[in-house]
N, C-alpha and C. Protein backbone atom coordinates (compact mmCIF):
# COMPACT_ATOMS: atom_id res chain seq x y z
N UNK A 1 46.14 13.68 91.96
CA UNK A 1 45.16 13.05 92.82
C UNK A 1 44.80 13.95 94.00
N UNK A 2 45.79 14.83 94.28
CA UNK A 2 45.35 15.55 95.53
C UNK A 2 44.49 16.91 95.43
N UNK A 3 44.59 17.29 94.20
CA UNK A 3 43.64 18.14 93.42
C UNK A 3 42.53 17.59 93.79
N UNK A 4 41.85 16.26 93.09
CA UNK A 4 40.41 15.79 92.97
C UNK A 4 40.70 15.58 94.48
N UNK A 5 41.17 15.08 95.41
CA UNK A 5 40.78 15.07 96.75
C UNK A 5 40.14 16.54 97.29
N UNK A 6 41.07 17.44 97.02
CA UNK A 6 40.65 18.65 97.27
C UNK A 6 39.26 19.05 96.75
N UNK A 7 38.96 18.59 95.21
CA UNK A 7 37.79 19.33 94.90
C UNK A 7 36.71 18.14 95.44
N UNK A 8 36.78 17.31 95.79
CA UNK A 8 35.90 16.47 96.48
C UNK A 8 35.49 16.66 97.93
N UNK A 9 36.50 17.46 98.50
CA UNK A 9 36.36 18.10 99.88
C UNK A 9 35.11 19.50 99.91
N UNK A 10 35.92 20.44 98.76
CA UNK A 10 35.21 21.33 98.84
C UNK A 10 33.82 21.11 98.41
N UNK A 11 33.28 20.11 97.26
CA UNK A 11 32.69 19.67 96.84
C UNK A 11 31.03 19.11 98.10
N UNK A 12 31.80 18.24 98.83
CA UNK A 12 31.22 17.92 99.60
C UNK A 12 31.03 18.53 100.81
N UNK A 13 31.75 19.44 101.26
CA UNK A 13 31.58 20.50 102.24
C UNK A 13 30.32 21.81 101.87
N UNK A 14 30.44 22.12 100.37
CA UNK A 14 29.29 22.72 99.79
C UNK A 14 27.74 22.36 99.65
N UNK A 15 28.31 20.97 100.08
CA UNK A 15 26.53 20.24 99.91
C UNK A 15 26.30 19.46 101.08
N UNK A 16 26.63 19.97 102.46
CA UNK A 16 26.35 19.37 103.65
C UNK A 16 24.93 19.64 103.65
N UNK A 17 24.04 20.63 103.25
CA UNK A 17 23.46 21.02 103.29
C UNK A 17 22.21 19.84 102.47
N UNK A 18 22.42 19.51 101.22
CA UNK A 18 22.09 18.39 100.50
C UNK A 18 22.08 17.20 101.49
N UNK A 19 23.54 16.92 101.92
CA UNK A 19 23.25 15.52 102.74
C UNK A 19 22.17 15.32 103.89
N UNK A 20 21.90 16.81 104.51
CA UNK A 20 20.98 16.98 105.69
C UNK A 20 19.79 16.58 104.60
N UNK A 21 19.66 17.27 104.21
CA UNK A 21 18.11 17.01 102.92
C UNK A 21 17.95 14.98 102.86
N UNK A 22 19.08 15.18 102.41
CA UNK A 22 18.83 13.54 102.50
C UNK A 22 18.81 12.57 103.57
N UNK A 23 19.05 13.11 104.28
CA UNK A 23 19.11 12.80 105.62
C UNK A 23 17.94 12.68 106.40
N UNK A 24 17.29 14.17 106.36
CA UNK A 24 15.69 14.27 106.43
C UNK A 24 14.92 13.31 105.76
N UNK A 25 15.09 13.49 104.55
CA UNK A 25 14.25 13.03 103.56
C UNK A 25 14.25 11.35 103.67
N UNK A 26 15.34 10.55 103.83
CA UNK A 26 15.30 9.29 104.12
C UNK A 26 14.79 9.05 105.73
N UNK A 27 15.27 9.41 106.59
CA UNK A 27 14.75 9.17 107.70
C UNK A 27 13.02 9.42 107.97
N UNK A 28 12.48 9.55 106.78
CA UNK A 28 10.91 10.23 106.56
C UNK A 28 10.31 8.64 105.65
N UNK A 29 11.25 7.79 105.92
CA UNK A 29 10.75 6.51 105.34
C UNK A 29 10.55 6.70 103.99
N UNK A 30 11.51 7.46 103.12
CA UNK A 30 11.45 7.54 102.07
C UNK A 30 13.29 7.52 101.07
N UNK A 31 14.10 6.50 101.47
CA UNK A 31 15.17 6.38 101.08
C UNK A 31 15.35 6.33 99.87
N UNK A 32 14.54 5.61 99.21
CA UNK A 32 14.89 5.67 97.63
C UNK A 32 14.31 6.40 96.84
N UNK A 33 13.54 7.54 97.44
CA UNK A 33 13.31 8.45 97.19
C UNK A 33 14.34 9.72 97.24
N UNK A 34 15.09 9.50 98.52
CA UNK A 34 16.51 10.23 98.36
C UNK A 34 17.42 10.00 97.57
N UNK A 35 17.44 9.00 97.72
CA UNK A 35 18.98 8.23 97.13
C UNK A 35 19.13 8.78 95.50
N UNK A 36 17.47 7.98 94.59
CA UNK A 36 17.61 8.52 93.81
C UNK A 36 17.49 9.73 93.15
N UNK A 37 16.76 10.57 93.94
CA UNK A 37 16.66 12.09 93.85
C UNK A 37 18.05 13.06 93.89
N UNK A 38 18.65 12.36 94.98
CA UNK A 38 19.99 13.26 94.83
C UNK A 38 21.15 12.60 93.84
N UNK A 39 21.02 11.47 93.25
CA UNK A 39 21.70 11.14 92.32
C UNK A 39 21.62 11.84 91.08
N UNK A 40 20.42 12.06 90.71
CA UNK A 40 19.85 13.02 89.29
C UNK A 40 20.41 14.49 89.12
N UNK A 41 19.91 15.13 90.65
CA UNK A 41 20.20 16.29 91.00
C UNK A 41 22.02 16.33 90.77
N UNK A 42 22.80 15.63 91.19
CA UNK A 42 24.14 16.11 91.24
C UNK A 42 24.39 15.84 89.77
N UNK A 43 23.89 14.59 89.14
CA UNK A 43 24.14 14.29 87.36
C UNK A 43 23.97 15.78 87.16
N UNK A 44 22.78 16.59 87.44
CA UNK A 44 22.53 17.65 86.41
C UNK A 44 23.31 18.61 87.42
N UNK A 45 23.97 18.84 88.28
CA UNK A 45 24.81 19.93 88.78
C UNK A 45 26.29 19.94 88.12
N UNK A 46 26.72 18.56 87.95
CA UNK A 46 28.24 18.33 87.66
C UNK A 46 28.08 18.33 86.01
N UNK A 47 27.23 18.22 84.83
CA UNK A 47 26.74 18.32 83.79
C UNK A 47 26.50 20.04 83.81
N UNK A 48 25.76 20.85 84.44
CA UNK A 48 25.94 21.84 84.28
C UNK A 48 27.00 23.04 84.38
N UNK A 49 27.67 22.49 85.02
CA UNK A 49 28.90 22.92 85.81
C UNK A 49 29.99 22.99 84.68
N UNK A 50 29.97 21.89 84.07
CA UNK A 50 31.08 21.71 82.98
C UNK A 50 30.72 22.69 82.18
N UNK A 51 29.26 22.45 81.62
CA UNK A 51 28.67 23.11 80.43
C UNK A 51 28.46 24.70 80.51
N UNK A 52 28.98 24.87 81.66
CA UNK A 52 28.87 26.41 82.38
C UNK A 52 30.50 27.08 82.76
N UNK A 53 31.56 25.94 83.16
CA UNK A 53 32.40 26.11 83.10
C UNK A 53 33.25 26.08 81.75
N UNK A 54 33.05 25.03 81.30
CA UNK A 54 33.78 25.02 79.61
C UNK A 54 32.90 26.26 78.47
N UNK A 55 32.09 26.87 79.09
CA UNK A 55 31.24 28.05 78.20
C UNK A 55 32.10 29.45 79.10
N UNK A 56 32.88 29.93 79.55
CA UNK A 56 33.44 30.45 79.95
C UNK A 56 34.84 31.30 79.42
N UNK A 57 35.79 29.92 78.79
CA UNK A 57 37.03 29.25 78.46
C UNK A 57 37.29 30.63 77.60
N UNK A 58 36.51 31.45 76.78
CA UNK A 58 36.72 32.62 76.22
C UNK A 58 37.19 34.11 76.91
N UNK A 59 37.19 33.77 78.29
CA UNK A 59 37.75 35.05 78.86
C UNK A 59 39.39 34.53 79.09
N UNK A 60 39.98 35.70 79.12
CA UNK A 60 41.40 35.85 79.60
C UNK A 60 41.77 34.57 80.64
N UNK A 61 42.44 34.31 80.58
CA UNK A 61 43.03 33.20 81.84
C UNK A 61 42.87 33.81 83.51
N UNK A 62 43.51 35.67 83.27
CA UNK A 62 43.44 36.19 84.48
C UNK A 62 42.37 36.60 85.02
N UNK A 63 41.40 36.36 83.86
CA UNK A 63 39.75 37.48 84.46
C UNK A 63 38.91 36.10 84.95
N UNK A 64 39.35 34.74 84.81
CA UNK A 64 38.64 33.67 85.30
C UNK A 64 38.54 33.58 86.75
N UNK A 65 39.74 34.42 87.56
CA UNK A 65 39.64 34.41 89.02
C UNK A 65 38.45 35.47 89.78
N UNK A 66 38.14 36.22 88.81
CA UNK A 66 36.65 36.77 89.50
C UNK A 66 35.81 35.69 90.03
N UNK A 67 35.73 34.72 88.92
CA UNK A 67 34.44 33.95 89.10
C UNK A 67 34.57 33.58 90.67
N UNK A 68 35.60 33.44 91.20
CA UNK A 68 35.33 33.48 92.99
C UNK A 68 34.92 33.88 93.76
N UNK A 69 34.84 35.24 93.20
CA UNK A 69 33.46 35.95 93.70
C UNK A 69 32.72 36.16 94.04
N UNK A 70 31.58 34.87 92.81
CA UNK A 70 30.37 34.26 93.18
C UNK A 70 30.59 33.53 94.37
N UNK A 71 31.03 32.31 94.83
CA UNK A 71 30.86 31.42 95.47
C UNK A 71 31.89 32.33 97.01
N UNK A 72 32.43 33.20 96.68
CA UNK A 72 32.72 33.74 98.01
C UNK A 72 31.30 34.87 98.56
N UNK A 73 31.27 35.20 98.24
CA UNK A 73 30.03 35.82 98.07
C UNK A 73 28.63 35.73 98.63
N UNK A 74 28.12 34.25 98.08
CA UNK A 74 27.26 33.26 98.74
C UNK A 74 27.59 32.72 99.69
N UNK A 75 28.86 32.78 100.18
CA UNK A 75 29.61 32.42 101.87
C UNK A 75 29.22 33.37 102.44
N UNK A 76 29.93 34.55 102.42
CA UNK A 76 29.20 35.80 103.05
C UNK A 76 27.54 35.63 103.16
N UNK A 77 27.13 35.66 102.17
CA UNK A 77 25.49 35.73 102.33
C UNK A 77 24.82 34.57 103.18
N UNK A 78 25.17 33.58 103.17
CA UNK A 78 25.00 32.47 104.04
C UNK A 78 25.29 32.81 105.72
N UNK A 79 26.42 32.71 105.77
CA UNK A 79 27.08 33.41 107.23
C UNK A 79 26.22 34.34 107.30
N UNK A 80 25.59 35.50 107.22
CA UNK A 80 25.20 36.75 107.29
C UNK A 80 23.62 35.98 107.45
N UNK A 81 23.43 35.10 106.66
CA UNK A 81 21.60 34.61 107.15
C UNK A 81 21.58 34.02 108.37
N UNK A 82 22.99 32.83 108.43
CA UNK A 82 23.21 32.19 109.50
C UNK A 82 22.84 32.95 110.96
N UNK A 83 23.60 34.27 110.85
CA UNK A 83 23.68 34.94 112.32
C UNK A 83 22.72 35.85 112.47
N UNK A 84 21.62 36.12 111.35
CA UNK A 84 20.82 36.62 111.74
C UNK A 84 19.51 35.20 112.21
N UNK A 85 19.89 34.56 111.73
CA UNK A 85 18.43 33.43 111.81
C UNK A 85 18.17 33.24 113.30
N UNK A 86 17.02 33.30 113.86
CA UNK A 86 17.03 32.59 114.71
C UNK A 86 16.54 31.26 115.73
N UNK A 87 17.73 31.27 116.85
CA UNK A 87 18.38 29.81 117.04
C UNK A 87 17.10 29.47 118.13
N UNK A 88 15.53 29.80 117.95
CA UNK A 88 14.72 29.48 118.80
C UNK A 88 13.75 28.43 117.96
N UNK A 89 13.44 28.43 116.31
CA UNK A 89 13.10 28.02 115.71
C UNK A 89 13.81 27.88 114.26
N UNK A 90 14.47 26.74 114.14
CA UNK A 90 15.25 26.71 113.07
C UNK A 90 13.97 26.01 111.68
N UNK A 91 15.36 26.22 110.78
CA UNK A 91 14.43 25.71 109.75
C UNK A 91 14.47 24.33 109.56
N UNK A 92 13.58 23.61 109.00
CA UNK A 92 13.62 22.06 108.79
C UNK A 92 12.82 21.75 107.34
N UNK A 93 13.30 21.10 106.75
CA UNK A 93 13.54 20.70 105.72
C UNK A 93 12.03 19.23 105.51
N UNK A 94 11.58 19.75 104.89
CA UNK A 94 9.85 19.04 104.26
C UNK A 94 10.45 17.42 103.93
N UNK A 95 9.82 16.30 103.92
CA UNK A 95 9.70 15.07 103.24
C UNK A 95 9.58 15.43 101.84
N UNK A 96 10.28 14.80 100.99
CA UNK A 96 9.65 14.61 99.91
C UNK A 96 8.86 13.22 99.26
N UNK A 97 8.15 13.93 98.62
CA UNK A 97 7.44 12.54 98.11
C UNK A 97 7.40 11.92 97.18
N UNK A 98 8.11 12.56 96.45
CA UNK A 98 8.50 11.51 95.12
C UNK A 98 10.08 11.69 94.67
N UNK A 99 10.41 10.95 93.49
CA UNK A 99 11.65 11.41 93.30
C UNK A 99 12.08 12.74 92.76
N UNK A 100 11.48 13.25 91.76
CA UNK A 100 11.21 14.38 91.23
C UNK A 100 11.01 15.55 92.61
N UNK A 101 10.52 15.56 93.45
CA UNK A 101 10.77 16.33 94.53
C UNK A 101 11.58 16.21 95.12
N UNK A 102 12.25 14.71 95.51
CA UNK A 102 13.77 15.05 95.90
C UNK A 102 14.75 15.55 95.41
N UNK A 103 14.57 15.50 93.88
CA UNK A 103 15.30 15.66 93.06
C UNK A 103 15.30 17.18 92.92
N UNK A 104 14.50 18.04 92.86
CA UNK A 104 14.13 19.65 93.12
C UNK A 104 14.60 20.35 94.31
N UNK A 105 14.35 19.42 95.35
CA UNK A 105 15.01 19.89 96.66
C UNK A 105 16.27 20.06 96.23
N UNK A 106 17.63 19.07 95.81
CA UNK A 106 18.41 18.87 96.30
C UNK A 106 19.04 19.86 95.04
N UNK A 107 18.34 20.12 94.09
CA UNK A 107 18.42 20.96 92.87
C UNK A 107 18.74 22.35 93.41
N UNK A 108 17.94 22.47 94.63
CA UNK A 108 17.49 24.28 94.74
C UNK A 108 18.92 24.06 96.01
N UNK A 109 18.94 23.09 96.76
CA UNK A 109 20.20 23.32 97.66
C UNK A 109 21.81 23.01 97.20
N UNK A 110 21.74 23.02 96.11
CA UNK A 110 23.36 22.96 94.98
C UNK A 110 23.23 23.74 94.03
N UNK A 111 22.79 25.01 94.59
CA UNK A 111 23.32 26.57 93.99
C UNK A 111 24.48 26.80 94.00
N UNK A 112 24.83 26.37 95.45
CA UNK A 112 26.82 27.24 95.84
C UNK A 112 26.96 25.68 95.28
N UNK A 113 27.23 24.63 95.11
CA UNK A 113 27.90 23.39 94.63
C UNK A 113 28.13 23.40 93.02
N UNK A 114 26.92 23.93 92.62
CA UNK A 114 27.22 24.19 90.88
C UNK A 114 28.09 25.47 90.45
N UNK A 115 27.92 26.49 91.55
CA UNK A 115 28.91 27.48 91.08
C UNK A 115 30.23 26.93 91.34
N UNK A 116 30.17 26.65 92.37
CA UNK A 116 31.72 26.46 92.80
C UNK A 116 32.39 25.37 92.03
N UNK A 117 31.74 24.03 91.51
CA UNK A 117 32.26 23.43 90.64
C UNK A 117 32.75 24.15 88.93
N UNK A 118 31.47 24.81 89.12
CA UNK A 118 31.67 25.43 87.84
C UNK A 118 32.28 26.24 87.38
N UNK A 119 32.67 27.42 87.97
CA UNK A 119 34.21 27.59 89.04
C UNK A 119 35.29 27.13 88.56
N UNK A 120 35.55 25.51 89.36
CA UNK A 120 36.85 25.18 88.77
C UNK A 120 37.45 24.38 87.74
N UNK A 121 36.26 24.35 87.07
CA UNK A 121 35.93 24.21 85.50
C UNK A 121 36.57 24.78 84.68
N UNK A 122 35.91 26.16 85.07
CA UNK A 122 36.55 27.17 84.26
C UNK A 122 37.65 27.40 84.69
N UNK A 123 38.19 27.55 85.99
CA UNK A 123 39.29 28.10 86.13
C UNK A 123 40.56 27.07 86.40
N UNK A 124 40.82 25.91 85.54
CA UNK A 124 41.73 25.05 85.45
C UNK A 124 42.17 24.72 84.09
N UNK A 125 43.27 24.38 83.68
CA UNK A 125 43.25 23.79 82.43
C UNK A 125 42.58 22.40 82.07
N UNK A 126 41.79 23.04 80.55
CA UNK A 126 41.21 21.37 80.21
C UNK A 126 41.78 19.76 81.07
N UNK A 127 43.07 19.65 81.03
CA UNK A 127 43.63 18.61 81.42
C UNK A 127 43.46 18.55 82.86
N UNK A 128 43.11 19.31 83.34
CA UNK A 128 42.72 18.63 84.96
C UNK A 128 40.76 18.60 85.21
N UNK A 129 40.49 18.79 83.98
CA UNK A 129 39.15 18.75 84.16
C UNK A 129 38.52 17.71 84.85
N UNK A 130 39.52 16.47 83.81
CA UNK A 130 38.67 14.72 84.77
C UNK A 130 39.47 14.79 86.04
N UNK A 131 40.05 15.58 87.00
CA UNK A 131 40.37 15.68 88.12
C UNK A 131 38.90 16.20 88.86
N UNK A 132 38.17 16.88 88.06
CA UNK A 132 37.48 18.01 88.93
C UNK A 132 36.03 16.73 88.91
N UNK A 133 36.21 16.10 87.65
CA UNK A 133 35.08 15.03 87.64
C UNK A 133 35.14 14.05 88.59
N UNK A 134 36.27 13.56 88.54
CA UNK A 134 36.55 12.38 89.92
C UNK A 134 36.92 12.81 91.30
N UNK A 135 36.99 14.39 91.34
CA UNK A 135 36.70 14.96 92.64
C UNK A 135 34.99 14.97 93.33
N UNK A 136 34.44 15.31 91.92
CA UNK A 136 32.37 15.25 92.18
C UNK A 136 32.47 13.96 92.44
N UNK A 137 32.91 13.22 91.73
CA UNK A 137 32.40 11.36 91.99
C UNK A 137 32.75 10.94 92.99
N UNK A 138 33.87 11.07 93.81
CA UNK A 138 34.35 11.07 95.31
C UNK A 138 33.45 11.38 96.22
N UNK A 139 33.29 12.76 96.12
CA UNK A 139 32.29 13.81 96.87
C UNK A 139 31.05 13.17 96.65
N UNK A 140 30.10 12.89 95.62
CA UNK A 140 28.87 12.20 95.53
C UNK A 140 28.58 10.88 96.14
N UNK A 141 29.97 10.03 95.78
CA UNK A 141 29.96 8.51 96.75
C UNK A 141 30.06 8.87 98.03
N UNK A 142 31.00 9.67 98.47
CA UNK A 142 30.71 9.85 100.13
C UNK A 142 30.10 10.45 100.70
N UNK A 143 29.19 11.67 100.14
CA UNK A 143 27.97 12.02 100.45
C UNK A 143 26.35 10.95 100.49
N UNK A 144 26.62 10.05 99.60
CA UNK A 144 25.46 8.69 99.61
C UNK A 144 25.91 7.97 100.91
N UNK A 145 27.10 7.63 100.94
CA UNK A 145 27.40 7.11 101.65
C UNK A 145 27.21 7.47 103.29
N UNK A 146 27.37 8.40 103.52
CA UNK A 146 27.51 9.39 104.99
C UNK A 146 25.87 9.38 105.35
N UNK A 147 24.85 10.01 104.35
CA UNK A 147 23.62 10.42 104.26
C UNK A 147 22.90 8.34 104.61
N UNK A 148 23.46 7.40 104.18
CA UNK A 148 23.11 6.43 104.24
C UNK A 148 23.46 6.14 105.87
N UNK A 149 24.62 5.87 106.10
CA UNK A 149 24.76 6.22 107.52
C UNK A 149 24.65 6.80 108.84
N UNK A 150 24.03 8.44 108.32
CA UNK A 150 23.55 9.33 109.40
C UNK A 150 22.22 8.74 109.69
N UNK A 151 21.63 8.35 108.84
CA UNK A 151 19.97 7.62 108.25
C UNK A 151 19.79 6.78 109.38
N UNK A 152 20.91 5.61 109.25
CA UNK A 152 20.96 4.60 109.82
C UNK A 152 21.11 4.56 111.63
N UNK A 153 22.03 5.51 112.05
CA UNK A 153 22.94 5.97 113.46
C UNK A 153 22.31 7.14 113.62
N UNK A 154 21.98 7.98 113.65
CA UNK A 154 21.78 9.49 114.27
C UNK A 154 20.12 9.90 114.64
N UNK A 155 19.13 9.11 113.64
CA UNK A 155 17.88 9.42 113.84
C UNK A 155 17.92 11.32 113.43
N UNK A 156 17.44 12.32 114.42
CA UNK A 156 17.23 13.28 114.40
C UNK A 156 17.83 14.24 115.14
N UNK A 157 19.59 14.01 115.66
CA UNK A 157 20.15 15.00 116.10
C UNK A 157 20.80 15.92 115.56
N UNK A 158 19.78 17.41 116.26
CA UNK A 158 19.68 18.52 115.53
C UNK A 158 21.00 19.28 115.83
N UNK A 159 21.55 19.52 116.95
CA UNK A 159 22.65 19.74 116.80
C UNK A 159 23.95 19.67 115.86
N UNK A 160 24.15 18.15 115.72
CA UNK A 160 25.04 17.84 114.88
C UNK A 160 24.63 18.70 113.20
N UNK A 161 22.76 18.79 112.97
CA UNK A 161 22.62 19.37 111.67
C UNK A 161 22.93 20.84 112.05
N UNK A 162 22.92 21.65 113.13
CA UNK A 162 23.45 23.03 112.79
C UNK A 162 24.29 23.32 112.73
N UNK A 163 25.99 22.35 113.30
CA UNK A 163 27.15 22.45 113.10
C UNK A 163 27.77 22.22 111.54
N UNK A 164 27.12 21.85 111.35
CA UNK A 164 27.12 21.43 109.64
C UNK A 164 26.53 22.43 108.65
N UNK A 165 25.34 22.80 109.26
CA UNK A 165 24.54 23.95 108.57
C UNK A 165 25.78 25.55 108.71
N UNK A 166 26.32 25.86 109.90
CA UNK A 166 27.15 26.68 110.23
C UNK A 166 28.76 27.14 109.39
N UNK A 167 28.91 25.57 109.54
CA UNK A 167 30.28 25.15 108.36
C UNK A 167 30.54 25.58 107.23
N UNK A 168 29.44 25.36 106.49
CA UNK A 168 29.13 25.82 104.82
C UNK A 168 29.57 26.75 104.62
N UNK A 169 28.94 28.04 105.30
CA UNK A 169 29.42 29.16 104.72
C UNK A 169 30.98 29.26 104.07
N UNK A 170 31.21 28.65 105.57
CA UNK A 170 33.16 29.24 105.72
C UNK A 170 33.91 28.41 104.29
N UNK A 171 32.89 27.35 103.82
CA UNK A 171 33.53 26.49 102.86
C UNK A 171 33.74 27.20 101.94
N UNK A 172 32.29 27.78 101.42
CA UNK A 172 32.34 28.32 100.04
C UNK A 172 33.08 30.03 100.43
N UNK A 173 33.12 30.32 101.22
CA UNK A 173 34.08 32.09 101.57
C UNK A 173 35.97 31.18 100.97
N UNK A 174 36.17 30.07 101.94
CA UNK A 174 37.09 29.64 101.55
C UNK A 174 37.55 29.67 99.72
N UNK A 175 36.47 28.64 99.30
CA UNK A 175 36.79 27.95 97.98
C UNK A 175 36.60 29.18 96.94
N UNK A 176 36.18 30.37 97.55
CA UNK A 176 36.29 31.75 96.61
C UNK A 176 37.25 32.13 96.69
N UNK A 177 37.97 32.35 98.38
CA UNK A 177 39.09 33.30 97.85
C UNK A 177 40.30 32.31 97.13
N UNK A 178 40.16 30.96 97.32
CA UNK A 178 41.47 29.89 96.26
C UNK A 178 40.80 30.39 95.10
N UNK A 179 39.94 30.78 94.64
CA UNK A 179 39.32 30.54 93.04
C UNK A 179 40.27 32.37 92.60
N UNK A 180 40.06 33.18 93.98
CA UNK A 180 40.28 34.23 93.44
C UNK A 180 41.61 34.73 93.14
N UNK A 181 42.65 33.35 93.82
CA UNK A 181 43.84 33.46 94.13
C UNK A 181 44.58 33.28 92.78
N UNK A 182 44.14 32.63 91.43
CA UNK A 182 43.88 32.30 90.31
C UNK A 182 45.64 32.04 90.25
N UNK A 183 46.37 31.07 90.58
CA UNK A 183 47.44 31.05 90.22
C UNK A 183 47.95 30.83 88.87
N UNK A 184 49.00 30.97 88.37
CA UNK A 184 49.56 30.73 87.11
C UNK A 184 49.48 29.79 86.67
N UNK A 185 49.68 28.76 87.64
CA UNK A 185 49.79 27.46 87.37
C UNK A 185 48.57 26.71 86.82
N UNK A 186 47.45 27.67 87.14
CA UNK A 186 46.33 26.41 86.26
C UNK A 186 46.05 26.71 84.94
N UNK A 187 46.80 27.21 84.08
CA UNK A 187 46.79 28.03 82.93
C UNK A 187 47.78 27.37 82.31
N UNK A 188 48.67 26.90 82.72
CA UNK A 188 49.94 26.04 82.21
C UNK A 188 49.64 24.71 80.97
């Protein structure tokens, strides 16, 4: 259980970025336009993820800890946009207007969420797989959940979205170098 807690952490720490989207995007008088947009979007992230992670399963046990790489990687590159961006005009995130556009948004902002799931897909044994599933389903309920609530309480404080925007990086730099740490034990 403390596995799927874990991958529900990292999970949801990877897609703060998503919840702001939804966040935006509902507070734009368009909630069920979020709601169900980012529901689709994560179906097809955690569906791809498997189908990307279990397509993998043919390399060595030890060469699966590269794949951390990626998602450390995209930490770096994030951090590195982060501190160059600047903090006079940030970026803000469009309404969408249908579901299919929420659903695209939240598609194009769970790049690092599909790797990194996909990730530890691959790099676990089959048998903790429905760990990594009921870690997304955790992470997805309390991301609806939070995004329903920021909606509700916060209106448009931007602050709180750049401390969050800032965070990310360090998540996915984190959840690379555990991926790269590839212990024995998930091979067992």
């Amino acid at each position: 259980m403390f596995f799927a807690l874990s991958i529900a952490l990292a999970y949801a720490l990877t897609n703060i970025d998503g919840l702001f989207a939804f966040f935006a995007i509902a507070t734009s008088g368009r909630y069920r336009q979020a709601l169900i947009g980012f529901l689709l979007a994560q179906l097809l992230v955690v569906t791809g993820a498997y189908v990307a992670g279990a397509g993998v399963t043919f390399l060595t046990p030890h060469a699966l800890g590269y794949l951390g790489l990626v998602p450390l990687s995209l930490g770096v590159w994030e951090l590195w946009k982060n501190m160059s961006r600047s903090g006079d005009d940030p970026d803000t995130i469009k309404a969408a207007h249908s579901i299919f556009s929420a659903a695209v948004i939240f598609l194009a902002l769970s790049a690092d969420t599909f790797i990194l799931i996909a990730a530890f897909f691959a790099d676990t044994a089959a048998v903790l797989d429905q760990h990594v599933l009921l870690g997304a389903f955790i992470a997805v309920a309390g991301l609806i959940v939070a995004g329903t609530l920021l909606t509700r309480s916060l209106g448009s404080n931007r602050k709180i979205q750049r401390f969050f925007e800032n965070l990310s990086p360090f998540v996915m730099i984190a959840a690379g170098i555990y991926i790269l740490l590839d212990t024995a034990t998930d091979t067992l």
